[in-house]
N, C-alpha and C. Protein backbone atom coordinates (compact mmCIF):
# COMPACT_ATOMS: atom_id res chain seq x y z
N UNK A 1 95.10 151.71 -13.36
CA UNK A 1 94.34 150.64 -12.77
C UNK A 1 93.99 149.65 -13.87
N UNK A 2 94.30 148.61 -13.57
CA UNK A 2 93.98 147.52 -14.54
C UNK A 2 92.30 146.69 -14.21
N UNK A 3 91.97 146.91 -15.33
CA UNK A 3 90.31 145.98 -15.06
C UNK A 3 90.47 145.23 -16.11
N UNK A 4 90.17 143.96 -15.44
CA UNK A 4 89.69 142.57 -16.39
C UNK A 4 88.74 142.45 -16.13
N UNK A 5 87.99 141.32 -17.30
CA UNK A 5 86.30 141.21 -17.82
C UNK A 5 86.65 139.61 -16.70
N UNK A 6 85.30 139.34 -16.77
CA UNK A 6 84.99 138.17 -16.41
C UNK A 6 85.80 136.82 -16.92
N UNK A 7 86.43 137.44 -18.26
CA UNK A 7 86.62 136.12 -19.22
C UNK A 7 88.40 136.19 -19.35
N UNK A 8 88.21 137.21 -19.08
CA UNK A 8 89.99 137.30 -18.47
C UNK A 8 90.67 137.85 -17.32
N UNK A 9 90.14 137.11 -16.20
CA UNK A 9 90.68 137.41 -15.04
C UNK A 9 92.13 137.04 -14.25
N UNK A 10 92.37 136.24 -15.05
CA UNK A 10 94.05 135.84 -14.46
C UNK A 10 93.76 135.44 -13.19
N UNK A 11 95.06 135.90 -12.64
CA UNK A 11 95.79 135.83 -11.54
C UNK A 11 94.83 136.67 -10.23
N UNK A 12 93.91 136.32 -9.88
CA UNK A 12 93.01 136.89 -8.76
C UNK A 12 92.12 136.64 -8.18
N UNK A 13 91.91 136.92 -7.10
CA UNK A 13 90.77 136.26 -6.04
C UNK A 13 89.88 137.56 -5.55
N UNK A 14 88.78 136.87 -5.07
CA UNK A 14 87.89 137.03 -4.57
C UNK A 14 87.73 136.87 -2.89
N UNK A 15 88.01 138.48 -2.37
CA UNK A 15 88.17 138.32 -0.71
C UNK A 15 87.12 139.35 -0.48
N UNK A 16 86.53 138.98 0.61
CA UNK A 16 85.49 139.54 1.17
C UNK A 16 84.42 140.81 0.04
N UNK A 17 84.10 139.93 -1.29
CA UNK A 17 83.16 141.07 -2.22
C UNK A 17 84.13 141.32 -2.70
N UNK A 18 85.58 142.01 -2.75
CA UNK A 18 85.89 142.77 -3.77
C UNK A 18 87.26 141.88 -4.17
N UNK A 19 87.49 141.49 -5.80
CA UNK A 19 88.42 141.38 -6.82
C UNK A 19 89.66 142.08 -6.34
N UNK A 20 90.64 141.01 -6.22
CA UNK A 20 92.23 141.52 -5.83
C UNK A 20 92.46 140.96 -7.07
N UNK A 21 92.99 142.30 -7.89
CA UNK A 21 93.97 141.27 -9.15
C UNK A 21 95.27 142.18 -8.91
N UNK A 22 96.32 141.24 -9.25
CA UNK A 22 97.61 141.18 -9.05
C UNK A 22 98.22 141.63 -10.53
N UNK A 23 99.12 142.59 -10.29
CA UNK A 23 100.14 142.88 -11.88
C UNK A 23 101.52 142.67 -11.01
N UNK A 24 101.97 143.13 -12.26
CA UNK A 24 103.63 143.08 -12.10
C UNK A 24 104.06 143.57 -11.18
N UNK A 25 103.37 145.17 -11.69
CA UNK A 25 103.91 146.15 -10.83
C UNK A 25 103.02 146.61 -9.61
N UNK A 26 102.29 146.69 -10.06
CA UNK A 26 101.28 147.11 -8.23
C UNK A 26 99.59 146.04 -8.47
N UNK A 27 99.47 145.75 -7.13
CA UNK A 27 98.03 145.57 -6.70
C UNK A 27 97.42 146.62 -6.44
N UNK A 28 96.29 146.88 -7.19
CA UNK A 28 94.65 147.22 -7.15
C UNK A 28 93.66 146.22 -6.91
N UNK A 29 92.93 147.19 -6.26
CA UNK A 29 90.94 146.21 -6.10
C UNK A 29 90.39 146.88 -6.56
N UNK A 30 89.70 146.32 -7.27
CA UNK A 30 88.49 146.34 -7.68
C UNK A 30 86.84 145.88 -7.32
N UNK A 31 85.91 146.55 -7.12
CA UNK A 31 84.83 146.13 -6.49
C UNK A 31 84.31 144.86 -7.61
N UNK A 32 83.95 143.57 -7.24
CA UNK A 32 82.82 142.71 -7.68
C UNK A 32 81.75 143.15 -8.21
N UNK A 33 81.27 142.81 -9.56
CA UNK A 33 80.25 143.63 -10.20
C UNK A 33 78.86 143.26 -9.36
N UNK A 34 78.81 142.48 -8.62
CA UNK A 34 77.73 142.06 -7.63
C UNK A 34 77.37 142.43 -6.11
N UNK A 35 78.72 143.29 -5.99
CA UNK A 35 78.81 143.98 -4.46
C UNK A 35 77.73 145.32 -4.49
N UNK A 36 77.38 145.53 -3.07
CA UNK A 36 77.57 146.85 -2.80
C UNK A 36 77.79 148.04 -3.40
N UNK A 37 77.67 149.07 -3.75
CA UNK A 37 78.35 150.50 -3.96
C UNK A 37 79.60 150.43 -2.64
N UNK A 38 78.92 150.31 -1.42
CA UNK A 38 79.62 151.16 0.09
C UNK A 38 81.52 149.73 -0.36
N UNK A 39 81.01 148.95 -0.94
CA UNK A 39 82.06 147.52 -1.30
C UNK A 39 83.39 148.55 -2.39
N UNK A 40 82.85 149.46 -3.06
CA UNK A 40 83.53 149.46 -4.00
C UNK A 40 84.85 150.70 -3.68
N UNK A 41 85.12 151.12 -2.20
CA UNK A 41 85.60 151.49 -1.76
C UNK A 41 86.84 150.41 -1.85
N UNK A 42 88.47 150.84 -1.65
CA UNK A 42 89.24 149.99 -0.95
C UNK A 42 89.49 149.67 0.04
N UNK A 43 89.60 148.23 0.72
CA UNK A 43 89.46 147.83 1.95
C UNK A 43 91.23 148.06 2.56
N UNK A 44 91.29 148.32 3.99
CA UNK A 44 92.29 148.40 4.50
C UNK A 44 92.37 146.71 5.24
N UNK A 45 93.42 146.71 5.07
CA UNK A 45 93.13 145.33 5.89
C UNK A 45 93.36 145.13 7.81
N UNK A 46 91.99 144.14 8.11
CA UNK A 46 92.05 144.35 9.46
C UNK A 46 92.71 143.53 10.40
N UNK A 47 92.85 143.91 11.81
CA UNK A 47 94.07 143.22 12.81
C UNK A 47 93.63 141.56 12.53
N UNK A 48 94.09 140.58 13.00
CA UNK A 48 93.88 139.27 12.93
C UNK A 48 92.66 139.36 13.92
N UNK A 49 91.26 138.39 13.89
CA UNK A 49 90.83 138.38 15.02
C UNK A 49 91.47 136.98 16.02
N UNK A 50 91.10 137.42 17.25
CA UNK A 50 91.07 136.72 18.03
C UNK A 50 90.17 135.51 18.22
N UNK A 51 90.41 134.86 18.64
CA UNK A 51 90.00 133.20 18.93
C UNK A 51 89.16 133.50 19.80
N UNK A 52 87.36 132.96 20.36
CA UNK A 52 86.87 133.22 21.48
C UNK A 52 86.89 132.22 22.32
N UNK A 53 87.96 131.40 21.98
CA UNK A 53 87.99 130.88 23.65
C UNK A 53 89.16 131.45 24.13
N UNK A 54 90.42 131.88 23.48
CA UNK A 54 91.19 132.25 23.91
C UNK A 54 90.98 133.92 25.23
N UNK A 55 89.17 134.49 24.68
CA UNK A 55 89.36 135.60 25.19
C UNK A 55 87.85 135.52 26.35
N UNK A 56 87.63 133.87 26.25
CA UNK A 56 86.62 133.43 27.52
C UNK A 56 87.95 133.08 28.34
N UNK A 57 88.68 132.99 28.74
CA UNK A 57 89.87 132.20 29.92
C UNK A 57 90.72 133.68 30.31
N UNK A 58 90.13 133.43 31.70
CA UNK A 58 90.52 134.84 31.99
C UNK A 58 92.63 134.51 32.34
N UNK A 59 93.69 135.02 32.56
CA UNK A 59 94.47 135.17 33.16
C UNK A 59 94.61 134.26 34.21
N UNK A 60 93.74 134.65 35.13
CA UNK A 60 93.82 133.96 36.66
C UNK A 60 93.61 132.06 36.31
N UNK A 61 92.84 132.01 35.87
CA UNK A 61 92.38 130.60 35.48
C UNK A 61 94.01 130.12 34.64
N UNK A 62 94.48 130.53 33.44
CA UNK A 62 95.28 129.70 33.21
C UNK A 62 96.56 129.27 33.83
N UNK A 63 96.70 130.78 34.65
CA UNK A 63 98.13 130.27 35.73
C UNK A 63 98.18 129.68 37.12
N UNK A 64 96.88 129.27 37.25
CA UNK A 64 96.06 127.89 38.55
C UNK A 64 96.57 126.63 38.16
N UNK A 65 96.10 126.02 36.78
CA UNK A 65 96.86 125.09 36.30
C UNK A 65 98.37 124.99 36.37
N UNK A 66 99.32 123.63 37.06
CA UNK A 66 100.22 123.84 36.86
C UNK A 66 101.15 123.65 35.90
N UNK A 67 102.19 123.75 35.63
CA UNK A 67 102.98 123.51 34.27
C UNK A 67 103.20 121.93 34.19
N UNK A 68 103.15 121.73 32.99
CA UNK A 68 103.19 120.02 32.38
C UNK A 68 105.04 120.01 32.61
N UNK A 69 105.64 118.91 32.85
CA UNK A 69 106.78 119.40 33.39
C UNK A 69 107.39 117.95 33.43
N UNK A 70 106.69 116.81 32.99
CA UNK A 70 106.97 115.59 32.34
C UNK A 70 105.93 114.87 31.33
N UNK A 71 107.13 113.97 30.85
CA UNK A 71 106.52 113.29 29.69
C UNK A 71 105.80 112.34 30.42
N UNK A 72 104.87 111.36 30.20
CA UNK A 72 104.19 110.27 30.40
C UNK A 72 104.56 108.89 29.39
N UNK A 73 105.30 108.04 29.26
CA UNK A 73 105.51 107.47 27.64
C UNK A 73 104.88 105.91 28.28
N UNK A 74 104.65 105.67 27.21
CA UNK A 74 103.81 103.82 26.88
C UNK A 74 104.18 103.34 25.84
N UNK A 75 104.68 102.01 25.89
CA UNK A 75 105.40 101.23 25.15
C UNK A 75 104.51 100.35 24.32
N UNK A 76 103.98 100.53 22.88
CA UNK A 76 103.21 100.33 22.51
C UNK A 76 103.08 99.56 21.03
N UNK A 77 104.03 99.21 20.92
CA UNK A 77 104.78 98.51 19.91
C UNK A 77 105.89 97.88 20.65
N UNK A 78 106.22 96.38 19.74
CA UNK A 78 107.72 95.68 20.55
C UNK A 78 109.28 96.12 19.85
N UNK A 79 109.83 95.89 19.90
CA UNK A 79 111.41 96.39 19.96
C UNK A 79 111.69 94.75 19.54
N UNK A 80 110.83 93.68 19.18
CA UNK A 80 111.59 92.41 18.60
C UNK A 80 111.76 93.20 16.85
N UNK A 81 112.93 92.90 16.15
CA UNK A 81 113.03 92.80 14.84
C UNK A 81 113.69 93.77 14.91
N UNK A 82 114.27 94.93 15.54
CA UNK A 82 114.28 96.31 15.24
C UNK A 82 115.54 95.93 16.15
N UNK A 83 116.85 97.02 15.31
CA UNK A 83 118.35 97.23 15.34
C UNK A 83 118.24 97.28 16.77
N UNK A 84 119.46 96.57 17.80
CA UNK A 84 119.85 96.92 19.11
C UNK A 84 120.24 98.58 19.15
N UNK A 85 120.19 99.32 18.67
CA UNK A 85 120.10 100.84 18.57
C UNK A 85 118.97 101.28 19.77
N UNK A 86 117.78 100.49 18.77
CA UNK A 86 116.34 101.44 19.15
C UNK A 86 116.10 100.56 20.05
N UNK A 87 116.35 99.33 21.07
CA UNK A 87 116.17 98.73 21.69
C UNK A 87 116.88 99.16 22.94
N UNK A 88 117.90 99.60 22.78
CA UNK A 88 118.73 99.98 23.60
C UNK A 88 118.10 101.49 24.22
N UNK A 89 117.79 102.34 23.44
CA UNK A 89 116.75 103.43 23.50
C UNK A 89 115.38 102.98 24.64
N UNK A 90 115.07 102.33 24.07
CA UNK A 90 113.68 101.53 25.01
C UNK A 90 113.91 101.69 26.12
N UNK A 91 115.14 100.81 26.59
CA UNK A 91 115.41 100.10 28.14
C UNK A 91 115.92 101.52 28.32
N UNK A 92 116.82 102.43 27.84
CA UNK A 92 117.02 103.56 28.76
C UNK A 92 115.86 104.47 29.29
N UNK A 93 114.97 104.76 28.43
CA UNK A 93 113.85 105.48 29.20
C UNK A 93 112.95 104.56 29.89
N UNK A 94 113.19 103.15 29.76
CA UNK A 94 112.83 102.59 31.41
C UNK A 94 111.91 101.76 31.17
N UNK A 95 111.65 101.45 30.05
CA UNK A 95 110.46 100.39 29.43
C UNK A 95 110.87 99.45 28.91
N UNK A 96 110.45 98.00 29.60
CA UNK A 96 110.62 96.91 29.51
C UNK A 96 110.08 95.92 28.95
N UNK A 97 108.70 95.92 28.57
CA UNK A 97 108.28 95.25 27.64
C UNK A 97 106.77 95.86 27.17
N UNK A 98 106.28 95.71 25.86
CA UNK A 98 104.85 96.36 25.59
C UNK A 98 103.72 96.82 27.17
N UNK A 99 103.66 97.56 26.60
CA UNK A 99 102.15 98.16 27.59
C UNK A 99 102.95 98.71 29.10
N UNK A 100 104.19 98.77 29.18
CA UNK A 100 104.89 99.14 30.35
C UNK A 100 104.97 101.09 29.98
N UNK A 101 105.16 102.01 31.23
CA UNK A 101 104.90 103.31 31.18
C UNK A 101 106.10 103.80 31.78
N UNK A 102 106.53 104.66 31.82
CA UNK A 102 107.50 105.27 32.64
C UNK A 102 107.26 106.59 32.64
N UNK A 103 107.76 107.64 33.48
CA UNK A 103 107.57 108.80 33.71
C UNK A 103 109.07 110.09 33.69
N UNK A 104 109.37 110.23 32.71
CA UNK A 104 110.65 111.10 32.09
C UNK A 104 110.43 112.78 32.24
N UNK A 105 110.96 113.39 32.92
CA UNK A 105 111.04 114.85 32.79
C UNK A 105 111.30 115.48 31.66
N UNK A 106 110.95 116.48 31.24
CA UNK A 106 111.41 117.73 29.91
C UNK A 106 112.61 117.93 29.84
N UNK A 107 113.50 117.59 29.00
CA UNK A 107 114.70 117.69 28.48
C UNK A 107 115.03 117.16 27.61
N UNK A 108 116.61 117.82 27.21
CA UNK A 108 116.71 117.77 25.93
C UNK A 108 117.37 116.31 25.31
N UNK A 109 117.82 115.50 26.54
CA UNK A 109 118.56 114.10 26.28
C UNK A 109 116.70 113.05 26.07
N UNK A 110 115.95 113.07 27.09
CA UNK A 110 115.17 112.33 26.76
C UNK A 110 114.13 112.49 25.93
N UNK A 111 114.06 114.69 24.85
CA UNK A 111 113.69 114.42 23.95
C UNK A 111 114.15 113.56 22.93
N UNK A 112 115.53 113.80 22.51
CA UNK A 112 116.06 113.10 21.82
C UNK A 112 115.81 111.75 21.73
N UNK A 113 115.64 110.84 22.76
CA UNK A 113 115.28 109.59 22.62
C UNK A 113 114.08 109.52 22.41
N UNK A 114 112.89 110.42 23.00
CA UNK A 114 111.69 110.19 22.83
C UNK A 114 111.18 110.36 21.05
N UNK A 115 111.74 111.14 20.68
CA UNK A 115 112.35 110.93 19.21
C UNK A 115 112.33 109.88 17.56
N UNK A 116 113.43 109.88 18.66
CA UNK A 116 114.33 108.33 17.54
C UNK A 116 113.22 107.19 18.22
N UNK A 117 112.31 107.33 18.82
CA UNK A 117 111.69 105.69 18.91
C UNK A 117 109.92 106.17 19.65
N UNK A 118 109.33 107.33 18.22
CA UNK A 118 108.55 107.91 18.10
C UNK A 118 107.05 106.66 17.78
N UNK A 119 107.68 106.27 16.71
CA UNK A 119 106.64 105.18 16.13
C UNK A 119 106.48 103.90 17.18
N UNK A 120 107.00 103.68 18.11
CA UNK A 120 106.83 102.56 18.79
C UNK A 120 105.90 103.26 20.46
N UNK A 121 105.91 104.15 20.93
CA UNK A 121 105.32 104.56 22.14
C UNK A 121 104.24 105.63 21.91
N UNK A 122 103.43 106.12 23.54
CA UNK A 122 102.76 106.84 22.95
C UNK A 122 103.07 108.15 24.12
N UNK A 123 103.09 109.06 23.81
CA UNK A 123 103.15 109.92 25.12
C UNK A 123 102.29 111.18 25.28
N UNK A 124 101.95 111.64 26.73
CA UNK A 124 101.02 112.29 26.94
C UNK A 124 102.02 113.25 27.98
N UNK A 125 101.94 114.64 27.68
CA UNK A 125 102.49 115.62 28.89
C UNK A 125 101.70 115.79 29.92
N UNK A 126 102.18 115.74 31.18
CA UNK A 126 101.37 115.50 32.66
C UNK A 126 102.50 116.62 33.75
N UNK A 127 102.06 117.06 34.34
CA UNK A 127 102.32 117.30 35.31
C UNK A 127 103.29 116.55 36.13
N UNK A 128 103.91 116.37 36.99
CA UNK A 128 104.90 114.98 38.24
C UNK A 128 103.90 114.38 39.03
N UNK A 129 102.60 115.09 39.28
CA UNK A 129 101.64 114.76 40.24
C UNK A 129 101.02 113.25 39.58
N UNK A 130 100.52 114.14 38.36
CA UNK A 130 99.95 113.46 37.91
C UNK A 130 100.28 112.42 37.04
N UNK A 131 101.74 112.61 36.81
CA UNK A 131 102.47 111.50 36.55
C UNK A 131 102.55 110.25 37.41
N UNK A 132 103.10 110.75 38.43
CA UNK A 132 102.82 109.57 39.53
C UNK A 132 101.69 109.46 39.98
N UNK A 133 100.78 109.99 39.75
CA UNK A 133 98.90 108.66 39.93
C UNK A 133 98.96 107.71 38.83
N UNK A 134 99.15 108.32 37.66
CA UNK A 134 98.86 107.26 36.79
C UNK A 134 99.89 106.14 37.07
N UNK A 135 101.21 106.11 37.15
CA UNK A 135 102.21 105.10 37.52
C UNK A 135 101.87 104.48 38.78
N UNK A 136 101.02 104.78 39.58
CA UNK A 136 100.50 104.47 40.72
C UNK A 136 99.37 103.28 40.15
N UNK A 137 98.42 103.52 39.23
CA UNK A 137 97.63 103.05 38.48
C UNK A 137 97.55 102.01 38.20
N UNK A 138 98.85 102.03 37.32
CA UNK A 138 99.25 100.86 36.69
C UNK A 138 99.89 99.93 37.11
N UNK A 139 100.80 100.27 37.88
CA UNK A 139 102.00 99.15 38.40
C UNK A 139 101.85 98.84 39.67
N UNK A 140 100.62 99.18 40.22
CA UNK A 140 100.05 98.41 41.28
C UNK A 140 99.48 97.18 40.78
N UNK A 141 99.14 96.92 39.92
CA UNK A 141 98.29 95.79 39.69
C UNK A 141 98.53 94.93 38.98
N UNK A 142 99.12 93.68 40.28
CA UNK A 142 99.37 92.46 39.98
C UNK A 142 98.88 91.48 39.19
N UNK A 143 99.61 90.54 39.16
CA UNK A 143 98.89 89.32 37.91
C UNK A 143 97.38 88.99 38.59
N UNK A 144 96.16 88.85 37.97
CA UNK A 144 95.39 88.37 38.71
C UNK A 144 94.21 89.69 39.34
N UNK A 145 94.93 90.68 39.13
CA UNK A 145 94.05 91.79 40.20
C UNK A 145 93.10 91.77 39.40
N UNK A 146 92.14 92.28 40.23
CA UNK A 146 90.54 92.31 39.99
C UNK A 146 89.96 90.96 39.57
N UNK A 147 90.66 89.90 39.61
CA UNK A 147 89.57 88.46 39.70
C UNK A 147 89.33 87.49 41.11
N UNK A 148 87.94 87.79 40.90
CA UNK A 148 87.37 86.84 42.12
C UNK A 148 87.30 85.75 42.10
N UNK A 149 87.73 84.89 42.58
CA UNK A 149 87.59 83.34 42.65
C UNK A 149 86.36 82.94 43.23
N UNK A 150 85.57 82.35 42.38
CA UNK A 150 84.09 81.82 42.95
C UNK A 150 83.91 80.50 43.72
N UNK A 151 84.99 79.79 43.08
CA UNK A 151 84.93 78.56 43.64
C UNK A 151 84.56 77.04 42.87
N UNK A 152 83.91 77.67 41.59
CA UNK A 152 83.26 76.93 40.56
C UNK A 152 84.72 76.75 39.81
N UNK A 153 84.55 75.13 39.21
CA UNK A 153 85.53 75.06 38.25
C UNK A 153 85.07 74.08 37.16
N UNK A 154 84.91 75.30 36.13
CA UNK A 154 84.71 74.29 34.66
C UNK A 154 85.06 73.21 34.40
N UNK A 155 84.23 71.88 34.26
CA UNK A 155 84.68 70.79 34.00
C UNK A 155 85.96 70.32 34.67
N UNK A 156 85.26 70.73 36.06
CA UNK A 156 85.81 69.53 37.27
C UNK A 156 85.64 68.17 36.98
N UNK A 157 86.23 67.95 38.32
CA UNK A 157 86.15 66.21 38.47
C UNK A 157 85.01 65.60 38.29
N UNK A 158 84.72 64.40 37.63
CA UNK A 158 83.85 63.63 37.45
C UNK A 158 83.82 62.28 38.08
N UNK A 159 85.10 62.05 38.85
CA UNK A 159 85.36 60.95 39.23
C UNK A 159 84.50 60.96 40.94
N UNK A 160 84.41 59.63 41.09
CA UNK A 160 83.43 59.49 42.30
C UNK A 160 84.53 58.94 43.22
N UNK A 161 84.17 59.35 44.34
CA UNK A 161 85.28 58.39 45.49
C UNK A 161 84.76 56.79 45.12
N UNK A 162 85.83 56.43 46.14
CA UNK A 162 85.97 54.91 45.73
C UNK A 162 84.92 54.10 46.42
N UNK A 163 84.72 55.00 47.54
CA UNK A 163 84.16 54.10 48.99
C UNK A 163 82.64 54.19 48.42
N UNK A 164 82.15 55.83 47.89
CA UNK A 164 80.94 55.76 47.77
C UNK A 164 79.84 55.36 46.45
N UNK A 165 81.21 54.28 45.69
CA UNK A 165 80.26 53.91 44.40
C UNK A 165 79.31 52.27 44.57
N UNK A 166 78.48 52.82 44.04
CA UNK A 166 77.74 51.59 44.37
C UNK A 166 77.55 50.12 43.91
């Protein structure tokens, strides 16, 4: 068994209280001169623990949710300046100009594109359902939606009819 002083410890750490130093030929521990007695035992090492949320979600709950089963992508950067390659890429998965979305299934052709033109979109895995609400979302709404016309217009006319100036 090899013991080093404080002032020549090499090659070793400090895991849970007790000194792992490393040789050539075999690892020994050694207890920390600051541990425990019950420390200066050798530790076996234990299973990985588990995650506690992984062991709050029962079974039943995660297979309710259904499987994500398309991509969601948004065009989020432009395709001006950039090789007819990656442009050409664009228009095949169906996006036509910034801020436009399309909805692509899991596979291995439109990973590939989703890919090669990584830095320009953004994508989120959805469900088909819920793929089509959000595409529902968006591409319902025309130029103009959601503005009310009041009737007021900034620096209207100033001009007076003809008949009624005095």
């Amino acid at each position: 068994m090899i013991v080093r002083t404080a002032a020549n410890i090499g090659p070793s750490r400090v895991l849970y209280g007790v000194r792992t130093i490393a040789s050539s030929s075999t690892s020994s521990t050694v207890a920390s001169s600051s541990s425990s007695p019950a420390a200066s035992t050798s530790r076996q090492s234990s299973p990985p623990r588990q995650s506690s949320s992984s062991s709050l979600k029962s079974p039943t709950a995660q297979s309710q949710s259904p499987p994500k089963t398309h991509h969601f992508v948004k065009l989020v950067r432009s395709t001006i300046g950039l090789q007819q390659v990656y442009k050409d890429t664009v228009r095949s998965l169906g996006l036509k100009r910034r801020h436009s979305v399309a909805l692509v299934p899991f596979n291995k052709g439109f990973g590939g594109m989703l890919i090669k033109v990584k830095e320009l979109i953004e994508v989120r895995n959805v469900t088909k359902q819920e793929g089509l609400d959000l595409l529902r979302r968006t591409k319902d709404r025309s130029e103009g939606a959601g503005v009310v016309p009041t009737g007021l217009a900034f620096g209207g006319s100033r001009s007076k009819s003809v008949e009624g100036e005095p």
